[in-house]
Protein backbone atom coordinates (compact mmCIF):
# COMPACT_ATOMS: atom_id res chain seq x y z
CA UNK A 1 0.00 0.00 0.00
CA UNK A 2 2.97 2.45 0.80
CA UNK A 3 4.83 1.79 -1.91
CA UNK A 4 1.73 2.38 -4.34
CA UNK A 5 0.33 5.56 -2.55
CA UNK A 6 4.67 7.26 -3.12
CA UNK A 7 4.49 6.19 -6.53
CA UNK A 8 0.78 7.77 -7.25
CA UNK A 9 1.68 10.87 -5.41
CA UNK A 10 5.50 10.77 -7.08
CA UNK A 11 3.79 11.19 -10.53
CA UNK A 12 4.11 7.02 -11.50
CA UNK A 13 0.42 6.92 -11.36
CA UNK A 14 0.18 4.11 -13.76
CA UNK A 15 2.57 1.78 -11.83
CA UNK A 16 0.92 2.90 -8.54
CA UNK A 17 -2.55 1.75 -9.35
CA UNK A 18 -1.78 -1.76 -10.19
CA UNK A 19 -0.20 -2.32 -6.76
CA UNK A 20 -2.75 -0.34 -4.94
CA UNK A 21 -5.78 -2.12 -6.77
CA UNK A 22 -3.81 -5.10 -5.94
CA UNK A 23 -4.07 -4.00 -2.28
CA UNK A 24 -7.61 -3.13 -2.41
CA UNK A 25 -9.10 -6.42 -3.81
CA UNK A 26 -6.22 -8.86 -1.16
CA UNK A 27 -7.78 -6.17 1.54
CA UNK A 28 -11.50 -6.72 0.23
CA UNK A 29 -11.01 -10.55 0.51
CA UNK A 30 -8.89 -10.84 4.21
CA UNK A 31 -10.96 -8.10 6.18
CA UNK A 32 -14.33 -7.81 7.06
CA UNK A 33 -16.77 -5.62 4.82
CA UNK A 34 -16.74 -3.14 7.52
CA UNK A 35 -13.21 -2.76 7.91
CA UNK A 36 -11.62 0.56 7.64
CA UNK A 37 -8.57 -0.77 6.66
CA UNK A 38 -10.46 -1.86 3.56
CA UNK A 39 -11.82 1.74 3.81
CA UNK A 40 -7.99 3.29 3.57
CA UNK A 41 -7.33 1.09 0.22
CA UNK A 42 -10.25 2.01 -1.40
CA UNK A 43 -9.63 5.60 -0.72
CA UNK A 44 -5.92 5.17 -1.90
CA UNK A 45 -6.63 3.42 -4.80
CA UNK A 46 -9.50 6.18 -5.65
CA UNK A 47 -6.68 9.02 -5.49
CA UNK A 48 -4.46 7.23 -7.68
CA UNK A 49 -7.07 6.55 -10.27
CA UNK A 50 -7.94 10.31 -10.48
CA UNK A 51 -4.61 11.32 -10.94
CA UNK A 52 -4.88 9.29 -13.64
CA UNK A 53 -8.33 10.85 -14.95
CA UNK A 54 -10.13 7.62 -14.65
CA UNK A 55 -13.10 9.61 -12.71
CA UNK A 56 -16.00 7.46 -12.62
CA UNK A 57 -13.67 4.46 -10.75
CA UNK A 58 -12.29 6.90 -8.72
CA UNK A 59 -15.58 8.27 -7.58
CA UNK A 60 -17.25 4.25 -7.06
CA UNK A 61 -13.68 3.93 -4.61
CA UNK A 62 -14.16 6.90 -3.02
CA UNK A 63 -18.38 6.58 -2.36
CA UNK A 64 -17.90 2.60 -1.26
CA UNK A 65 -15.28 3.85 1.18
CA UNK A 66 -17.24 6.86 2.27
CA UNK A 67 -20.49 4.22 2.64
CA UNK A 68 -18.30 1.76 4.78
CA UNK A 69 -16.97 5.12 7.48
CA UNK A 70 -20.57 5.67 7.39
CA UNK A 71 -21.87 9.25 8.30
CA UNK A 72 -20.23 8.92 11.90
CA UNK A 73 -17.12 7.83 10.90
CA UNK A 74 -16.07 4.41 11.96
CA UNK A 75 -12.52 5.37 11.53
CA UNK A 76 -12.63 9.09 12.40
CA UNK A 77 -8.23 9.27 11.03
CA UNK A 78 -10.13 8.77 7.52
CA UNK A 79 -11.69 11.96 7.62
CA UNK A 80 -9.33 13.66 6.70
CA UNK A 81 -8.08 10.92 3.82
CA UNK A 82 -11.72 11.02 2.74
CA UNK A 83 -11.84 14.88 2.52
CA UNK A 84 -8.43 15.21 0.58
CA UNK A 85 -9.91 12.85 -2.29
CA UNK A 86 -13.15 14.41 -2.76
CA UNK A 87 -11.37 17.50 -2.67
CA UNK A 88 -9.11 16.10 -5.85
CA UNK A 89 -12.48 14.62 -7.47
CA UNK A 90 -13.99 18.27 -7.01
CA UNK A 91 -11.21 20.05 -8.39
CA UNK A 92 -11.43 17.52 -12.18
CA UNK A 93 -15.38 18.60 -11.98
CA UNK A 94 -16.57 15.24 -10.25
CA UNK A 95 -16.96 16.75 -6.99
CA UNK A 96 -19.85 15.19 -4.93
């Protein structure tokens, strides 16, 4: 997940997303649906993929994740994780 989240934000987006939706679908199948570590790779994986322009899979990442926090915030350290990638969604015109 590290390694994929430096090489999306180091401008090797394309490289970045295959090891962070790697991540996201090993995380989907060892944790629990309600996990908010599965929350944190979908949210990754969602920032990568809009650096990359692919909007509508970045926005389905981003609104499971935001659906698993729930409106209370399961996780409340994924606020802020949350915020920063509908704030990147927003700013390509796919804000919420």
């Amino acid at each position: 997940e590290a390694k994929g989240t430096s090489l999306c934000r180091s401008g090797q987006a394309q490289e970045g997303e295959r090891l962070l939706a790697r991540v996201a679908a090993s995380e989907a199948e060892l944790f629990s649906p309600g996990s908010p570590l599965l929350a944190r790779a979908w949210l990754l994986h969602g920032e990568c993929l809009a650096a990359l322009g692919r909007i509508g899979e970045a926005r389905a990442q981003v609104d499971a994740a935001a659906k698993l926090l729930g409106p209370d915030g399961t996780a409340p350290h994924l606020r802020s994780l949350l915020a920063n990638v509908r704030a990147r969604l927003a700013r390509t015109g796919a804000g919420p």
